[in-house]
N, C-alpha and C. Protein backbone atom coordinates (compact mmCIF):
# COMPACT_ATOMS: atom_id res chain seq x y z
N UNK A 1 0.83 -1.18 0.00
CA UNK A 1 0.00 0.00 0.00
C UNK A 1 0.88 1.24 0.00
N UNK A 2 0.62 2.10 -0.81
CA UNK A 2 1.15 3.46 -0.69
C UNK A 2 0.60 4.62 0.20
N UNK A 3 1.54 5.33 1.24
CA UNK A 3 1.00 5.82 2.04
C UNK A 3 1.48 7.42 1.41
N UNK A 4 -0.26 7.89 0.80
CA UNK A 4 -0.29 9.14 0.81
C UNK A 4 -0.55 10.24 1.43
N UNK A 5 0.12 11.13 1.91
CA UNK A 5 -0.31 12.35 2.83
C UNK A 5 -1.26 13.34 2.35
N UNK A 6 -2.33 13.29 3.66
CA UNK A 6 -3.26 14.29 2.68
C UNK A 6 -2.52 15.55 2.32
N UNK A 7 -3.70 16.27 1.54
CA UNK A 7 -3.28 17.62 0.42
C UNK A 7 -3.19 18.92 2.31
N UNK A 8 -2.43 18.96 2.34
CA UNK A 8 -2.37 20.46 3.75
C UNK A 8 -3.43 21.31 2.85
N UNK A 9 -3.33 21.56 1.71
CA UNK A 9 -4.00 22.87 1.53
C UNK A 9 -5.26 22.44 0.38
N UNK A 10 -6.11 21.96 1.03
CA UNK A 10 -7.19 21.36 -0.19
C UNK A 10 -7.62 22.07 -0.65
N UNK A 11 -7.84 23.28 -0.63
CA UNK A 11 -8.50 24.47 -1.32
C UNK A 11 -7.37 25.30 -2.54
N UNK A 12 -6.43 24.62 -2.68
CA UNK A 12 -5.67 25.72 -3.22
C UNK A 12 -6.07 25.63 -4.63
N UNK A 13 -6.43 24.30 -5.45
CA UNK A 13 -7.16 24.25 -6.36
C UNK A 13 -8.24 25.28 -7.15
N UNK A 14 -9.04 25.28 -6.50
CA UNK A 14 -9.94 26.30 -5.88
C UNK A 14 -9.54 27.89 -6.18
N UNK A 15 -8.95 28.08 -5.41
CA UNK A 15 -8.51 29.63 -4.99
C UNK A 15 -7.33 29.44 -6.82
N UNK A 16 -7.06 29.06 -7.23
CA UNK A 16 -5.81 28.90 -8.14
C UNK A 16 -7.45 29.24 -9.63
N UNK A 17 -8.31 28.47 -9.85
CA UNK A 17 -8.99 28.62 -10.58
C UNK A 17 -10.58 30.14 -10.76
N UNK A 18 -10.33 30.64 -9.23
CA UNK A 18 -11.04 31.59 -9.29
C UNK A 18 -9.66 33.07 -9.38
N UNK A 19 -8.85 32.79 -9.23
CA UNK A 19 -7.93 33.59 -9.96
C UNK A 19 -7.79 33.81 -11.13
N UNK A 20 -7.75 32.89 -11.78
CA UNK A 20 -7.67 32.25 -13.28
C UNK A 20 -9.28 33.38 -14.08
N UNK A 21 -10.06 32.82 -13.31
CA UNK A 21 -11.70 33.50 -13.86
C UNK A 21 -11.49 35.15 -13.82
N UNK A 22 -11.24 35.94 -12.23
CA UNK A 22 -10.75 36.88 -12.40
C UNK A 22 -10.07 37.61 -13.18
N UNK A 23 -8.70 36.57 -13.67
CA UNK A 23 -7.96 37.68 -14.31
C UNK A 23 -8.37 37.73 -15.66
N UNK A 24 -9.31 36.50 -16.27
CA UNK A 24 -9.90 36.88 -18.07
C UNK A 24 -11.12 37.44 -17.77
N UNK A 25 -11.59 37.63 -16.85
CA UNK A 25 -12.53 38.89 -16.79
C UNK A 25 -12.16 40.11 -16.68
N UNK A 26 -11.11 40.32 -15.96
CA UNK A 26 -10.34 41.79 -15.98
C UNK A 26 -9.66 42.05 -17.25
N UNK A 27 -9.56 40.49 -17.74
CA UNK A 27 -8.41 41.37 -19.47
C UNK A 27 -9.64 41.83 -20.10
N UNK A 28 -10.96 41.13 -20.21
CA UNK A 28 -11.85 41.32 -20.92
C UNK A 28 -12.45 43.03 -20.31
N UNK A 29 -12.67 43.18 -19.18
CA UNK A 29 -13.18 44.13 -19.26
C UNK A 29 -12.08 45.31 -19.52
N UNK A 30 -11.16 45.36 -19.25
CA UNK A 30 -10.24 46.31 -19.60
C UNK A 30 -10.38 46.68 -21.42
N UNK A 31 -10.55 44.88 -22.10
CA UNK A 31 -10.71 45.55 -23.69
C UNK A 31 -11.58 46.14 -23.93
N UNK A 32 -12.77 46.08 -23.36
CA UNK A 32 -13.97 46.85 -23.61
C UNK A 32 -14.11 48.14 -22.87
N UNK A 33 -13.16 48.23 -22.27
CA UNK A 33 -12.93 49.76 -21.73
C UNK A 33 -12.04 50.75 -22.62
N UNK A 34 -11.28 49.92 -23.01
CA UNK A 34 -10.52 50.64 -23.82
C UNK A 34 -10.93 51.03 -25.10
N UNK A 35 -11.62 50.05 -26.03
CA UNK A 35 -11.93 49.88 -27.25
C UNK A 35 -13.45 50.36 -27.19
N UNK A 36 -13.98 50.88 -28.81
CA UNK A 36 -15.50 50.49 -28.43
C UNK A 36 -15.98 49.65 -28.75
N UNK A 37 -16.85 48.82 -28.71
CA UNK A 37 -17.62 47.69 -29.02
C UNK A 37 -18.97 48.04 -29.49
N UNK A 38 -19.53 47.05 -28.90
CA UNK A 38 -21.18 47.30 -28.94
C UNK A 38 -21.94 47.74 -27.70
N UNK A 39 -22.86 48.30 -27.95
CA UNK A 39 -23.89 48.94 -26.85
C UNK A 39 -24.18 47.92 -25.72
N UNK A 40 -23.92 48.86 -24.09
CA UNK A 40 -24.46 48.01 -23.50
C UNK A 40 -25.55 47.37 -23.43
N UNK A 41 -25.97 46.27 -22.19
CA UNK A 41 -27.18 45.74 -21.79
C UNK A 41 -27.82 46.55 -20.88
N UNK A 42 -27.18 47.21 -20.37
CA UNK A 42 -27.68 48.16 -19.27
C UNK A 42 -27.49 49.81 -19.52
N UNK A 43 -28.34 50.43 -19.83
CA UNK A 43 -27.89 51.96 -19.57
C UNK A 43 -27.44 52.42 -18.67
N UNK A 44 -26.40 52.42 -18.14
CA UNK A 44 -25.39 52.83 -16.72
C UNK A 44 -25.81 54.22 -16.68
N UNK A 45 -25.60 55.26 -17.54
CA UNK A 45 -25.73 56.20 -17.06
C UNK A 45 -27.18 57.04 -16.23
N UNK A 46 -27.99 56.19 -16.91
CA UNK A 46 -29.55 56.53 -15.97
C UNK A 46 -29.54 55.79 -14.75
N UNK A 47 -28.52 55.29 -14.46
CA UNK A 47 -29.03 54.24 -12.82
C UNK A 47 -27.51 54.83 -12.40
N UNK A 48 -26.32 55.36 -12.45
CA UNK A 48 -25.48 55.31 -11.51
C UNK A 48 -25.03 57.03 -12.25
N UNK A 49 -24.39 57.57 -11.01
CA UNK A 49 -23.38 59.05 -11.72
C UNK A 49 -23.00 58.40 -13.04
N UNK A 50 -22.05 59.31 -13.39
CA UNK A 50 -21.20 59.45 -14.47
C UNK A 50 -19.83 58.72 -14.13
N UNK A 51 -19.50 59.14 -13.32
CA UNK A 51 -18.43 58.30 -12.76
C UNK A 51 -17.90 57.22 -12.78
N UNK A 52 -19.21 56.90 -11.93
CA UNK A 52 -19.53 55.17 -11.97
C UNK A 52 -19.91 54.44 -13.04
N UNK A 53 -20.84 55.37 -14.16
CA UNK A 53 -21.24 54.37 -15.61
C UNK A 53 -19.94 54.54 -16.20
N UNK A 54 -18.48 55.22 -16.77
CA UNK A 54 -18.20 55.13 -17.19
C UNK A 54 -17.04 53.87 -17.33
N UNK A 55 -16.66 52.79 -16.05
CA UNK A 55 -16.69 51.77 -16.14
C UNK A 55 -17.12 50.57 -16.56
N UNK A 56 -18.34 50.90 -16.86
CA UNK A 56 -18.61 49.53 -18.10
C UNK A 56 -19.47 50.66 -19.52
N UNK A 57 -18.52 50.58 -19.87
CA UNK A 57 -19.21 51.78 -21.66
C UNK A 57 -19.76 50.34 -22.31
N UNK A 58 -19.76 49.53 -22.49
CA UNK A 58 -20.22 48.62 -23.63
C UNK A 58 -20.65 47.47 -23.07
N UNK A 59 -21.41 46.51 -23.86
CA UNK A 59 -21.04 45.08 -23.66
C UNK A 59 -19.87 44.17 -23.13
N UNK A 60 -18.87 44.37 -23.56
CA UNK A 60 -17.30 43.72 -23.42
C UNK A 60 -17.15 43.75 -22.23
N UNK A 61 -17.27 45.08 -21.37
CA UNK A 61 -16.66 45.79 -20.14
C UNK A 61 -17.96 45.13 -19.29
N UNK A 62 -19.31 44.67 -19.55
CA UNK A 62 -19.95 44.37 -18.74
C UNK A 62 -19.98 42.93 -18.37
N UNK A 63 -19.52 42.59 -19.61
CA UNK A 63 -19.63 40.67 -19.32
C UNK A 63 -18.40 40.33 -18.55
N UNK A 64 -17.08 41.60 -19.00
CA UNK A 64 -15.62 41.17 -18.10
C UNK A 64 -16.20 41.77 -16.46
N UNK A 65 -16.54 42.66 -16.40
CA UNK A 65 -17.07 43.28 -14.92
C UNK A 65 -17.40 41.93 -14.21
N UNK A 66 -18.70 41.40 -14.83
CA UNK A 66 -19.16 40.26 -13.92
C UNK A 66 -18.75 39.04 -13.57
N UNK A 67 -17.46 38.79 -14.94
CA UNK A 67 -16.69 37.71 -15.05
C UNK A 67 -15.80 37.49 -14.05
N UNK A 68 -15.11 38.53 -13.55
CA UNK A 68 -14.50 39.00 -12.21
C UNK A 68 -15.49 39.04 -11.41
N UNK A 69 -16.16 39.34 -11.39
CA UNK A 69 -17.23 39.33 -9.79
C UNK A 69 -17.52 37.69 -9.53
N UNK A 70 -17.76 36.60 -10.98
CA UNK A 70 -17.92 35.46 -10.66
C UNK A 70 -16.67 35.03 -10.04
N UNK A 71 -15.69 35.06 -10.67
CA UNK A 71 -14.09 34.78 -9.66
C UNK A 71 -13.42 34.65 -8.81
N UNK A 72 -14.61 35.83 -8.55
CA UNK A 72 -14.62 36.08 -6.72
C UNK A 72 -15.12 35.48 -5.70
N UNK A 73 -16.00 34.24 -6.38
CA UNK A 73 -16.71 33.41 -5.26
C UNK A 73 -15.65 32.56 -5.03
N UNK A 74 -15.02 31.75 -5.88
CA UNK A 74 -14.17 30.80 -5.06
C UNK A 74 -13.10 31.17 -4.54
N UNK A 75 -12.55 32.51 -4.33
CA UNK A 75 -12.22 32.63 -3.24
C UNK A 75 -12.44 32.82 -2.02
N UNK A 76 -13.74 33.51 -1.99
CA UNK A 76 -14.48 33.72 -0.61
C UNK A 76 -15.04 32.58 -0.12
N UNK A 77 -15.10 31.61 -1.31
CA UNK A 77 -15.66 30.84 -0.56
C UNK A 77 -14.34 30.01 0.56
N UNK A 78 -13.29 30.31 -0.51
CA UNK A 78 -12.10 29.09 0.29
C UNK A 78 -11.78 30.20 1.74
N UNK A 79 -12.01 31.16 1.80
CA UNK A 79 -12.11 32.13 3.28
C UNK A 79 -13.10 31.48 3.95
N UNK A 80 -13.94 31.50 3.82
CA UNK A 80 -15.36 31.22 4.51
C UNK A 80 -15.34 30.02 4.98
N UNK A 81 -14.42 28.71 4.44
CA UNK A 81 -14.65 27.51 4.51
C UNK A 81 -13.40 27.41 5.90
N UNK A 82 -11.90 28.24 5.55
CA UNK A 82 -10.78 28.07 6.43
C UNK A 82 -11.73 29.01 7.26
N UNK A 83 -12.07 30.27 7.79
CA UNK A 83 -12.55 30.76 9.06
C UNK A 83 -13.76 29.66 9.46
N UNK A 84 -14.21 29.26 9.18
CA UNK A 84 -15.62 28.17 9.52
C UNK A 84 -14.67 26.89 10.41
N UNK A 85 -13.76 26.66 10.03
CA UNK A 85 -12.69 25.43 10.18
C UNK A 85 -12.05 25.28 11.36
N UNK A 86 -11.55 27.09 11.28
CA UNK A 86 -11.00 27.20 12.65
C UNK A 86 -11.44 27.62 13.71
């Protein structure tokens, strides 16, 4: 029998692939910030300042916006799971 030691850090998987999501949502929204595209899904500027809509101008910048916001769960979640633990 082979004696394997568990993984110390079982989550790193995890946290390694919601990084991964993050950062092609940030390239993505950065291209659509930069470039123009096509019209958003949302009219930003009737629901937030000026300020604030001018972070997502298009489509591109809105699907990368959220693409990063999805990214962000598996890391919170691998927080949530180590504070729950200890």
């Amino acid at each position: 029998m082979d004696d394997i030691a568990p993984d110390p850090r079982p989550y790193g998987r995890i946290k390694i692939i919601g990084w991964i999501i993050s950062i092609i949502g940030m390239v993505l929204w950065l291209y659509g910030y930069m470039y123009d595209g096509s019209p958003g899904l949302v009219d930003w500027p009737q629901y937030l300042p000026d300020w604030a809509a001018e972070f997502v101008p298009n489509l591109e910048a809105e699907i990368g916006f959220a693409i990063s916001l999805v990214g962000m769960v598996p890391l919170y979640y691998v927080a949530f799971k180590e504070m729950k633990a200890a």
